[in-house]
C-alpha atoms as a PDB file:
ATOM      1  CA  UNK A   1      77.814 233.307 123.556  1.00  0.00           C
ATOM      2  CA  UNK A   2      76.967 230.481 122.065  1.00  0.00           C
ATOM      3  CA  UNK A   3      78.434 228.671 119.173  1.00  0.00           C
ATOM      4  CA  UNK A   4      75.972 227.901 116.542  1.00  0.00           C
ATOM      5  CA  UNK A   5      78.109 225.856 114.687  1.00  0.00           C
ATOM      6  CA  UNK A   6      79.451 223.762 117.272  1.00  0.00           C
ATOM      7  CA  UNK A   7      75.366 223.054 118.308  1.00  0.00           C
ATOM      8  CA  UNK A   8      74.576 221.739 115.230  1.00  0.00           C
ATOM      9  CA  UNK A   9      78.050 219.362 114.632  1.00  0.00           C
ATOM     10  CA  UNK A  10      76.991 218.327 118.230  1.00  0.00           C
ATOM     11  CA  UNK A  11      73.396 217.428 117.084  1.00  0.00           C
ATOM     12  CA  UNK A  12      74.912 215.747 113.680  1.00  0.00           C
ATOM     13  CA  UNK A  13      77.061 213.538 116.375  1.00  0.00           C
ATOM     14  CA  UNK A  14      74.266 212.453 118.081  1.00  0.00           C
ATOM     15  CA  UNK A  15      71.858 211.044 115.111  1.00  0.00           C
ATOM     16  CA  UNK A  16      74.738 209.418 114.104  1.00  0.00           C
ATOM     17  CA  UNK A  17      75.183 207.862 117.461  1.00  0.00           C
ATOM     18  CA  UNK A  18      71.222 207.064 117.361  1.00  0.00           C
ATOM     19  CA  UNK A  19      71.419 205.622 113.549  1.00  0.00           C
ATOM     20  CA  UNK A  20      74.048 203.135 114.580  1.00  0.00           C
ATOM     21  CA  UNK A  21      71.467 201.192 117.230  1.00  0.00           C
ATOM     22  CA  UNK A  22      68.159 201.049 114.937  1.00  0.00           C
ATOM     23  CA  UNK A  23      68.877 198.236 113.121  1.00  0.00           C
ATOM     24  CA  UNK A  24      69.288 196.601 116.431  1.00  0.00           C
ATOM     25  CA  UNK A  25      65.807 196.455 116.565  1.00  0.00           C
ATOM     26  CA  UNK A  26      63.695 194.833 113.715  1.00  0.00           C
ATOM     27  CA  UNK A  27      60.592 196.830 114.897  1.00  0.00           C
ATOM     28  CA  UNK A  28      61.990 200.179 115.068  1.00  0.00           C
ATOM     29  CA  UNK A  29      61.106 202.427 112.055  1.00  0.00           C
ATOM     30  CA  UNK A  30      62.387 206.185 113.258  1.00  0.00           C
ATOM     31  CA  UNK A  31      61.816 208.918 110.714  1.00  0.00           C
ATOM     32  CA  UNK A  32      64.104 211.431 109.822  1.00  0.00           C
ATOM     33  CA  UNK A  33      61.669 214.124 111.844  1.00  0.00           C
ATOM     34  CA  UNK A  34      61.737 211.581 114.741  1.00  0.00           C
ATOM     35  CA  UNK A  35      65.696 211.563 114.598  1.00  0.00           C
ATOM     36  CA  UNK A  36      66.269 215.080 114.692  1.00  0.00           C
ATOM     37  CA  UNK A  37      63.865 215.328 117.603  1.00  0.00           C
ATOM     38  CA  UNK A  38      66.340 212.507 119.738  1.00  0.00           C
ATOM     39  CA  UNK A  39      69.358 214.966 118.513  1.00  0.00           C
ATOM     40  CA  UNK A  40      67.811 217.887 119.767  1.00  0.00           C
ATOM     41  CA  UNK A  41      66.857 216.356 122.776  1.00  0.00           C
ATOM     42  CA  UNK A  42      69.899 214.393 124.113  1.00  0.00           C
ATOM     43  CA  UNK A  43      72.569 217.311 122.441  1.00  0.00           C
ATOM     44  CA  UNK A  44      73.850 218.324 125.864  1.00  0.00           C
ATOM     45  CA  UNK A  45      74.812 215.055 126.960  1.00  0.00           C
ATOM     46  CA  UNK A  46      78.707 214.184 126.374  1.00  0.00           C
ATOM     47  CA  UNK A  47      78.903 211.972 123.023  1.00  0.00           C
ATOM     48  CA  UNK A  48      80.723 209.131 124.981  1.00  0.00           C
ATOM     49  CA  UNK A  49      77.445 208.847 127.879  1.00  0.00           C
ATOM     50  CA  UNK A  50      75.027 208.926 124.787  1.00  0.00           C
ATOM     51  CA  UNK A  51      76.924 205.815 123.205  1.00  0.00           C
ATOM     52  CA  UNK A  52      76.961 203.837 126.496  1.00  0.00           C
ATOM     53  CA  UNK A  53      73.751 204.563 127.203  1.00  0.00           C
ATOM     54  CA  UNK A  54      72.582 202.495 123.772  1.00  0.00           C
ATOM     55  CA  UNK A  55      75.204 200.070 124.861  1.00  0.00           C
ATOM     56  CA  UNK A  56      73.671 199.154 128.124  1.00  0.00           C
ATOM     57  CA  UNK A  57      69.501 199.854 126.941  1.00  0.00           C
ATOM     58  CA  UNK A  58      70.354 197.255 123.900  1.00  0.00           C
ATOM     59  CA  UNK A  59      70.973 194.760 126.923  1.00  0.00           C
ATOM     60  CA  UNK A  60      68.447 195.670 128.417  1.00  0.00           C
ATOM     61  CA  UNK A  61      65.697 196.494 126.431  1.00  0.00           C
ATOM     62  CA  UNK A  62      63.126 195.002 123.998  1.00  0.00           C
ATOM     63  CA  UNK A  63      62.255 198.241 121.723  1.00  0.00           C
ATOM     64  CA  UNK A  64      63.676 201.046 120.797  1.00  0.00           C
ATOM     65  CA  UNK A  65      64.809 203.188 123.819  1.00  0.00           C
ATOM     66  CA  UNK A  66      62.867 206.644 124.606  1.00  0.00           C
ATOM     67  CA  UNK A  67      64.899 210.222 124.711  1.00  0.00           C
ATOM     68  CA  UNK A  68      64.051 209.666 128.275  1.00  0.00           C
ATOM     69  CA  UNK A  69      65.567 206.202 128.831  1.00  0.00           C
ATOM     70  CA  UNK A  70      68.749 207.526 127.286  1.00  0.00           C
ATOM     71  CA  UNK A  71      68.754 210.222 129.149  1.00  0.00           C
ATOM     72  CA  UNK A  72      68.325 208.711 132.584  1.00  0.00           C
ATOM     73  CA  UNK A  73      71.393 206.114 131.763  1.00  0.00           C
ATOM     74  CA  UNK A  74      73.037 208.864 130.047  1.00  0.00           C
ATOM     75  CA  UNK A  75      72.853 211.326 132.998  1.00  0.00           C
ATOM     76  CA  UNK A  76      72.967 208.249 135.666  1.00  0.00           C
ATOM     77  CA  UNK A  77      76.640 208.081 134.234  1.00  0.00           C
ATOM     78  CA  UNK A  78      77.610 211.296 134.752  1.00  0.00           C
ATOM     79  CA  UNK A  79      76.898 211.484 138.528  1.00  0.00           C
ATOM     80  CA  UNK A  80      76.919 207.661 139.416  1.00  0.00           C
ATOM     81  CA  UNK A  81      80.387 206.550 140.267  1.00  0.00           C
ATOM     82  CA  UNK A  82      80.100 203.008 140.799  1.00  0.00           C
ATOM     83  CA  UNK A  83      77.236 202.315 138.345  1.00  0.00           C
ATOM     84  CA  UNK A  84      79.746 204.551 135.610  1.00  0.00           C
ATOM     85  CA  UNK A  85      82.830 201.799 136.591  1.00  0.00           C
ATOM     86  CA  UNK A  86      80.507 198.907 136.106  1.00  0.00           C
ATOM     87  CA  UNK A  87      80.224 200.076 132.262  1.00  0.00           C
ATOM     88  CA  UNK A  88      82.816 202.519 131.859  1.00  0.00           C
ATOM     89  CA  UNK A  89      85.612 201.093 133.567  1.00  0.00           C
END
């Protein structure tokens, strides 16, 4: 069973992960409905692959990052040993 509680702390986490990068880029103007939509979305990655993942896309990027940029670096860090060392340690 899941814990309903525990899903939404999780999603709280995240758009607090996700408000911490936007003013990192001038053009970016997410709404609150836009926010709770890249909560929803990246919830069931760990907190700590979410973080790097903005970490690494600020480097790399020009704009805002997509869920699915996120995700891919996200996710790239769970299963990607070397590439999780590089950034990671």
């Amino acid at each position: 069973m899941w814990d309903k509680n525990k899903i939404l702390s999780q999603k709280d986490d995240v758009a607090k992960i996700v408000c911490q990068y936007i003013p990192m880029f001038q053009a970016c103007k997410l709404e609150k409905k836009s926010l709770a939509i890249y909560a929803k979305l990246l919830q069931d990655l760990p907190l700590e692959n979410i973080t790097m993942a903005f970490e690494i896309l600020v480097t790399q990027t020009k704009f805002f990052p997509t869920v699915a940029e996120v995700r891919e670096v996200a996710e790239r860090l769970i299963w990607d040993i070397p590439f999780r060392a590089k950034y990671m340690g």
